[in-house]
Structures are given as C-alpha cells and as structure tokens.
Protein backbone atom coordinates (compact mmCIF):
# COMPACT_ATOMS: atom_id res chain seq x y z
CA UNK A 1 44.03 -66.22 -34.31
CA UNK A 2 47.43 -68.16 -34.30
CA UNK A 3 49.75 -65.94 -31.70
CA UNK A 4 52.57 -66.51 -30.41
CA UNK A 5 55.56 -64.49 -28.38
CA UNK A 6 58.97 -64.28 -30.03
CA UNK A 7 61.76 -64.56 -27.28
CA UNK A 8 63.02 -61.35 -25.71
CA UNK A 9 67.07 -60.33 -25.70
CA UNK A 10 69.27 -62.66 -23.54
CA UNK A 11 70.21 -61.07 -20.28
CA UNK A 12 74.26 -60.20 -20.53
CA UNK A 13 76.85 -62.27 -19.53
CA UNK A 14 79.42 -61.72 -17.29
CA UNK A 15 83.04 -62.27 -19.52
CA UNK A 16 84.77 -65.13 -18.43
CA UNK A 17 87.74 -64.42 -16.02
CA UNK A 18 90.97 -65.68 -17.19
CA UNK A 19 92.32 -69.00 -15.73
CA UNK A 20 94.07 -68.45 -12.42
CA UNK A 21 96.77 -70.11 -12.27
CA UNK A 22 98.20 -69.39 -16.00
CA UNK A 23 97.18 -65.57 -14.61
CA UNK A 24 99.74 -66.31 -11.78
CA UNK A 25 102.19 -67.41 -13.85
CA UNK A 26 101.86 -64.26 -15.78
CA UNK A 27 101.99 -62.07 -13.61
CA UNK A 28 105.26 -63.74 -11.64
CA UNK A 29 106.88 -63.85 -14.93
CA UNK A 30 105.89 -60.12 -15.62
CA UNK A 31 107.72 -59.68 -11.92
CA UNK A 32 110.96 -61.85 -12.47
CA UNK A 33 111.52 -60.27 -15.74
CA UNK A 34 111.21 -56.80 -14.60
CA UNK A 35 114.01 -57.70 -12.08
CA UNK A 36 116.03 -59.25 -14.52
CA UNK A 37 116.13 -56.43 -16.88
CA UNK A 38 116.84 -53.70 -13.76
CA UNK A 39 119.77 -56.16 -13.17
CA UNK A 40 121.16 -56.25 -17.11
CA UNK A 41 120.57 -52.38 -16.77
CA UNK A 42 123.45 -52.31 -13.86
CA UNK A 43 127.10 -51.19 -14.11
CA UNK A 44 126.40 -48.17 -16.17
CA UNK A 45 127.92 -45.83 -13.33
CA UNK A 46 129.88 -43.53 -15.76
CA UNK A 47 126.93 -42.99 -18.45
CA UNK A 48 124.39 -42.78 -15.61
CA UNK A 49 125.69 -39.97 -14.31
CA UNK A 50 126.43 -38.04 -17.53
CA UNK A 51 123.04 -38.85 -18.51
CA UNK A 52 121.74 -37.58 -15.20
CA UNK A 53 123.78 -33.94 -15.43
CA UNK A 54 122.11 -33.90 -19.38
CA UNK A 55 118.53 -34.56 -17.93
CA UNK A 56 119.16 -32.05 -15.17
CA UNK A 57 120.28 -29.57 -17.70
CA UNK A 58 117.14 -30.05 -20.08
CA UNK A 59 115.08 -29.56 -17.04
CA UNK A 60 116.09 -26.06 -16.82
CA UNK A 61 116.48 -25.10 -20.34
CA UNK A 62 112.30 -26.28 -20.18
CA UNK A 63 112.02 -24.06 -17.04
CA UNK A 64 109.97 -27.06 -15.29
CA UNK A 65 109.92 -26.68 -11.62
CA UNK A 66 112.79 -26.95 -8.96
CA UNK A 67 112.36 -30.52 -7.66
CA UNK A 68 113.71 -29.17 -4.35
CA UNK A 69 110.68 -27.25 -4.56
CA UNK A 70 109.38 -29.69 -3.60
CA UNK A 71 111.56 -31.56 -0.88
CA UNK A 72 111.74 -28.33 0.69
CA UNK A 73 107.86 -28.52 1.87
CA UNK A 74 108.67 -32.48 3.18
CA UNK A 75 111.96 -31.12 4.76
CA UNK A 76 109.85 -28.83 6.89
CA UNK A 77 108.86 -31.67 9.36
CA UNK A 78 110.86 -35.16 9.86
CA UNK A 79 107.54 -37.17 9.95
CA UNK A 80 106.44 -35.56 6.70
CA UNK A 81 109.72 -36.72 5.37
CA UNK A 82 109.50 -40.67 7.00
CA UNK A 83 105.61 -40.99 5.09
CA UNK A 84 107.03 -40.04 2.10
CA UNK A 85 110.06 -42.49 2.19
CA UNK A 86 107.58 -45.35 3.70
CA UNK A 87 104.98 -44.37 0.98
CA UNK A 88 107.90 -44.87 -1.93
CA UNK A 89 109.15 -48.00 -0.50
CA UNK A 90 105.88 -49.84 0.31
CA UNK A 91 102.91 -48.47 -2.15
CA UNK A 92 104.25 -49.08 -5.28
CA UNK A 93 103.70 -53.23 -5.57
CA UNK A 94 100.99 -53.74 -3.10
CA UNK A 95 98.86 -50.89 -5.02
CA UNK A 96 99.11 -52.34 -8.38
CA UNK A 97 98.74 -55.51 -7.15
CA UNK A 98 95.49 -55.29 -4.90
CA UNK A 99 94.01 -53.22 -8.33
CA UNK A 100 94.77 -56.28 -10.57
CA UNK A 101 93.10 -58.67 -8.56
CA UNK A 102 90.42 -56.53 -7.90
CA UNK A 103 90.05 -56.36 -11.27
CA UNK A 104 90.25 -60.15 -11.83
CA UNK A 105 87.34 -60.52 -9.57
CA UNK A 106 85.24 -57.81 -10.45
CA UNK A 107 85.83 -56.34 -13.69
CA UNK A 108 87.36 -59.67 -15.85
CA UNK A 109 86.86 -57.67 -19.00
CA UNK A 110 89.26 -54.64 -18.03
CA UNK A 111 91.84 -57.16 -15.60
CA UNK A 112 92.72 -58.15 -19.23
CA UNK A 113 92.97 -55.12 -20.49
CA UNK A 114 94.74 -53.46 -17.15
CA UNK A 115 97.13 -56.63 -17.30
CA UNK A 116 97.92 -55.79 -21.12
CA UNK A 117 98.57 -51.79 -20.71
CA UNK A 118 100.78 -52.63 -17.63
CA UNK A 119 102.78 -55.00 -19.61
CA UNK A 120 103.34 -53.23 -22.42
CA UNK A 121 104.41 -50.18 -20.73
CA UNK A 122 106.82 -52.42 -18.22
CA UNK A 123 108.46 -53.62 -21.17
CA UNK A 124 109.38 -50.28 -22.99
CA UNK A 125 110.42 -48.81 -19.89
CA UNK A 126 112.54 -52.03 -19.68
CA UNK A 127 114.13 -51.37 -22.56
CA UNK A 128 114.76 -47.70 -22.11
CA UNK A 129 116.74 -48.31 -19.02
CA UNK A 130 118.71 -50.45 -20.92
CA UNK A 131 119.37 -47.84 -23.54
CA UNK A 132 119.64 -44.74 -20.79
CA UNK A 133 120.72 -45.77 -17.81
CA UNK A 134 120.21 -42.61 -15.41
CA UNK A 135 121.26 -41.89 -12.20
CA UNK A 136 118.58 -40.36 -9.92
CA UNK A 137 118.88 -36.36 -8.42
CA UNK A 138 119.24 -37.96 -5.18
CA UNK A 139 122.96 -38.81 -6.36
CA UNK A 140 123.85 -35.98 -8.36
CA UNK A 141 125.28 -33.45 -6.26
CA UNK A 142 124.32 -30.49 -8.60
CA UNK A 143 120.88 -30.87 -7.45
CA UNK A 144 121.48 -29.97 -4.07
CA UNK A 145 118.74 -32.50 -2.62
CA UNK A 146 118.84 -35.02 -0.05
CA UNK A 147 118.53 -38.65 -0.29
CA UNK A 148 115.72 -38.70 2.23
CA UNK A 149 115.39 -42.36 2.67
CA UNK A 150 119.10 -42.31 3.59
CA UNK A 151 119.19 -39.70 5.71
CA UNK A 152 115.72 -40.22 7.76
CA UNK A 153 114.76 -43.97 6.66
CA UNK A 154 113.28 -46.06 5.84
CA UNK A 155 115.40 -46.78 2.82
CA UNK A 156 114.86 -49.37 0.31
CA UNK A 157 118.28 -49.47 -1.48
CA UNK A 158 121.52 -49.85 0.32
CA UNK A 159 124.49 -48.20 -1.58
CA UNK A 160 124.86 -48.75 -5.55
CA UNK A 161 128.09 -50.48 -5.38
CA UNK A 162 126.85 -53.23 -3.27
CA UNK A 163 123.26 -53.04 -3.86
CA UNK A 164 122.56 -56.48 -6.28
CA UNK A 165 118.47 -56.56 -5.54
CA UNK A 166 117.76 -53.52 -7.34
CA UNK A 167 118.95 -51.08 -10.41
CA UNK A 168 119.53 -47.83 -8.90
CA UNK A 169 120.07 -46.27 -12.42
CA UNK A 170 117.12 -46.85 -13.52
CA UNK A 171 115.52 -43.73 -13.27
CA UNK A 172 113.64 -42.92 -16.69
CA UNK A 173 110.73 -43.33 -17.07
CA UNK A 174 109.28 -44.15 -13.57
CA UNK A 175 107.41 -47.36 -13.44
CA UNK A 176 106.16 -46.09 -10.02
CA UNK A 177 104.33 -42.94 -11.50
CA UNK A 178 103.46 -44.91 -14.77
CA UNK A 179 101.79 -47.92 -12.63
CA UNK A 180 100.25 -45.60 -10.58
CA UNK A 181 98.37 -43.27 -13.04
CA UNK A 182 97.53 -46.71 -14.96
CA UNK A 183 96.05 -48.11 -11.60
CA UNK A 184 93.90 -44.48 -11.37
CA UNK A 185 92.94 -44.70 -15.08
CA UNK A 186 92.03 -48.49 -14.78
CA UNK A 187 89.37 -47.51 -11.62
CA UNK A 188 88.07 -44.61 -13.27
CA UNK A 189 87.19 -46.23 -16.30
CA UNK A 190 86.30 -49.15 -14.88
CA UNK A 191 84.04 -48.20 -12.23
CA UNK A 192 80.67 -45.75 -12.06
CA UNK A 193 80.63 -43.72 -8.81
CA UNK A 194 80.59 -40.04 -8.87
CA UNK A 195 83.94 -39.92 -6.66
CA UNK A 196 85.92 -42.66 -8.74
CA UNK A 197 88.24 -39.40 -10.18
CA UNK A 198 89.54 -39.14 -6.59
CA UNK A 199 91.93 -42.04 -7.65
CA UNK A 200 93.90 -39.55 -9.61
CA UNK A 201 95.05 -38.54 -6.06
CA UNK A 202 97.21 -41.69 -6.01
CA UNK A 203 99.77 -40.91 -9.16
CA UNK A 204 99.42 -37.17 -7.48
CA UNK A 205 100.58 -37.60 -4.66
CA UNK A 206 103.03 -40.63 -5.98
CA UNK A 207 104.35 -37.92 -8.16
CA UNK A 208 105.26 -35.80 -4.86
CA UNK A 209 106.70 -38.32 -3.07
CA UNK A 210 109.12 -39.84 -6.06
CA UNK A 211 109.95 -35.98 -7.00
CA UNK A 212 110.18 -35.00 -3.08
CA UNK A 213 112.41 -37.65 -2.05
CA UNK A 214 114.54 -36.97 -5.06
CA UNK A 215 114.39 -40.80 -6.61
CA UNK A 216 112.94 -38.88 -9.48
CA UNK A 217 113.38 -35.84 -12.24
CA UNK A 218 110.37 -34.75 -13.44
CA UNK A 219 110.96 -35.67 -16.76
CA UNK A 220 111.17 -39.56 -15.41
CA UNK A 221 107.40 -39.05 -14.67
CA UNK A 222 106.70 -37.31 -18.06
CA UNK A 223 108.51 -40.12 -19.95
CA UNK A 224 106.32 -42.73 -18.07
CA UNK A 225 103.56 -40.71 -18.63
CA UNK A 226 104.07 -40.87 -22.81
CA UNK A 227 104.78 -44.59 -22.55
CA UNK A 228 101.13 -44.85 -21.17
CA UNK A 229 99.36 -42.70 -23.39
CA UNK A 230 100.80 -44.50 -26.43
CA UNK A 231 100.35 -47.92 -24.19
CA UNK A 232 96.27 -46.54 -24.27
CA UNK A 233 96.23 -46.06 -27.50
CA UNK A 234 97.07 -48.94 -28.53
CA UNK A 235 95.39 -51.25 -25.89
CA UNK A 236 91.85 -50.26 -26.37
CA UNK A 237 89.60 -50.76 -22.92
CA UNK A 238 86.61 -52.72 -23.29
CA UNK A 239 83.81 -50.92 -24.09
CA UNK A 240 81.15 -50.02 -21.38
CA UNK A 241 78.43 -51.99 -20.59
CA UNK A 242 76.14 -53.06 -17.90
CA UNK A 243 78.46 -55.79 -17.11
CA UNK A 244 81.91 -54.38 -17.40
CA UNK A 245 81.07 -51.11 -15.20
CA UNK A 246 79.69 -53.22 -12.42
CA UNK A 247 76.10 -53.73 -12.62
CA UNK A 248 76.77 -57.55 -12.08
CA UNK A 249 75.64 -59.99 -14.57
CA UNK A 250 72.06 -60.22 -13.04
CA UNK A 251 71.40 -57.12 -14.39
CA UNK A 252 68.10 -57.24 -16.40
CA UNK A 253 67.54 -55.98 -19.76
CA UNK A 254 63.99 -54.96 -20.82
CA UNK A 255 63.02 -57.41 -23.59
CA UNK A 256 61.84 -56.27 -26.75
CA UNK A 257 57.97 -56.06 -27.20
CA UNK A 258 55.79 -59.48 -27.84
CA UNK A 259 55.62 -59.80 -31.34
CA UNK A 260 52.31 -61.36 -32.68
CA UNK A 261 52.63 -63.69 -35.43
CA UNK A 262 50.24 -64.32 -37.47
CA UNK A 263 47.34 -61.94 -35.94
CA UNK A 264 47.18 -60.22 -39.23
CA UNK A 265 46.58 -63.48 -41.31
C-alpha cells in the first residue's frame, strides 16, 4: 500500500507592519497639516460668531440638553473644574497617539486601518472649519457659561486676537470627541477581553469635559460623530482572525486530516 500524508494548512501569518519611518512621516504630516488648516481657518471673527448664535439657536429648537447642565455639576467643586481643564488640554494627542502605536505594534492589520479612519475624518473636519468657522459657547455670552480654563487654569489658548498656535473657531465638528470615540472603537474591535467596551468611557467622559468646560456645543460632538460613522463605512476594518484580535502569530491551527493516497488502489 503506497501512503502518503498530504500537508496540513499553513499556520497564519502575522501582517506585515508598515515601514516606520515612512509611518512617521505620515503621521507628522497628518499633524503639520492639521495645524495648517486650523491656521487658514483663522480671522473669521464676524461669521464665527453669527454661526455660533445660529448653532446655539438650533440647539434649542432640537430641545438637546443645557450644556450648562453640565458645567454646573464641575462648577460645584474647583478641583472638579482644574481635571476637566487638564484632561482637555493634555488627553487629546497623547491618547490617540499611544493607541496608534499600540496598534503598530500589536495589531499591524487595524494600525492601518485606525491610521486611515483617523485621516479621513481629520480631513473633512478640516475642511468644514474652513467652510463654518464657529466660535465656541465659551465666547458667546448668550450661553451664560464660563470659560473654565480661563477662569481656574490650566488654559491651553491665550486670547483669540493674539493666539497664532491654535484656531479658536474651530469648533464643529470636534476632532477631540471624534478621535476619541475612534480610539474606543479601534480597541474594541481590535481587541478580545470581556471588559474592552469600558473604552467607550474615554469619548464619555471626553464628551463631558469638552461640553462642561464649554469648548464645545453638543452638536460639535454629533457632527464629529457623523463624520466617523460615514469615515467607518467607508474604511472597512480588517476582518477578525486569530492574528488580528491578538492571538499572536504562533497561534496553531489544527491541520486538516492525513489524507491517504493511494490506499484504495
């Protein structure tokens, strides 16, 4: 009798991770062009606010919640107030960054993915501040709320007329909410432990703090919201596998059974 064993599957291989430094590149470009546009998106004072007093007025005509609703419950204790303020100012890069290169290292397969959603949704958010400029709550005075990082620090914008490093009517959509609920989405998907949904506490509580210390309307965080859905959509993740939720590339797969060739004959 003439037998022999066919080969079994191949074990799975772990995708290959993009090449660093043309990943550094992109991401630094992603950065300086982000800046840039915030920058063309300056000197809009007089349509920022007007814009600002419409968005404020469509708010109520929707009935959505008093965003001094919410400062109120941060006003009740100046520490509450100073997290919230350090927690806007120092979260929103650091976060997104540590979750792409987590990514990178980990989970190559969805870093490209991550990198693609994030950049898609920078660049229409890009071009809607370009097209509505917006003026946050914090400086419309029918709001009634305080500019909490002005009044109790830390404070990452100094006044509009002489601020150069950053857009201050930039307001719709929210890059931090969007990047924040991306980074969530991105570890929930990408990842396979029964608690991975807690990182929907992150654009929570990011939704809180940009809403609480009046940078925000809530319709800035449904906009950026909208952008992402469509960005997800569009930008489908990779599909789930041993490898790309984290079993490692070690991972064995049974092989199929020995066939017999030729035992029949």
């Amino acid at each position: 009798m003439n037998a022999r064993t066919e080969p079994g599957e191949a074990e799975p291989v772990t995708p290959a991770r993009p090449p660093i430094v043309r990943e550094l590149l992109l991401v630094a470009g992603l950065f300086l062009v982000y800046k840039l546009g915030r920058q063309l998106a300056a000197g809009h004072t007089g349509e920022a606010f007007r814009n600002a007093h419409d968005v404020w007025h469509v708010e109520r005509l929707l009935r959505l919640p008093q965003e001094g609703s919410v400062q109120a419950l941060l006003l009740h204790r100046d520490s509450l107030v100073e997290v919230a303020n350090t927690y806007y100012a120092t979260v929103h890069f650091p976060a997104t960054l540590a979750f792409l290169v987590w990514l990178y290292l980990r989970r190559p397969a969805h870093y490209v993915w991550a990198r693609r959603v994030l950049a898609a949704v920078t660049a229409a958010a890009l071009v809607l501040h370009l097209a509505l400029p917006l003026a946050p709550p914090r400086m419309l005075t029918a709001t009634g709320l305080v500019d909490t990082a002005r009044v109790y620090g830390p404070s990452v914008y100094g006044p509009p007329q002489t601020d150069h490093l950053s857009n201050q009517f930039a307001a719709m959509p929210s890059l931090h909410f969007g990047w924040a609920l991306m980074v969530a989405i991105g570890l929930v998907v990408a990842t396979r432990s029964r608690w991975r949904w807690l990182w929907l506490l992150h654009p929570l509580l990011t939704l809180l703090v940009i809403v609480g210390t009046a940078n925000h309307y809530w319709l800035d965080a449904i906009a950026a919201g909208a952008l992402l859905g469509l960005a997800l959509a569009l930008i489908h993740a990779p599909r789930r596998t041993a490898t790309t939720a984290g079993r490692g590339a070690h991972t064995l797969v049974p092989a199929e059974e020995p066939v017999l060739v030729g035992a029949g004959r």
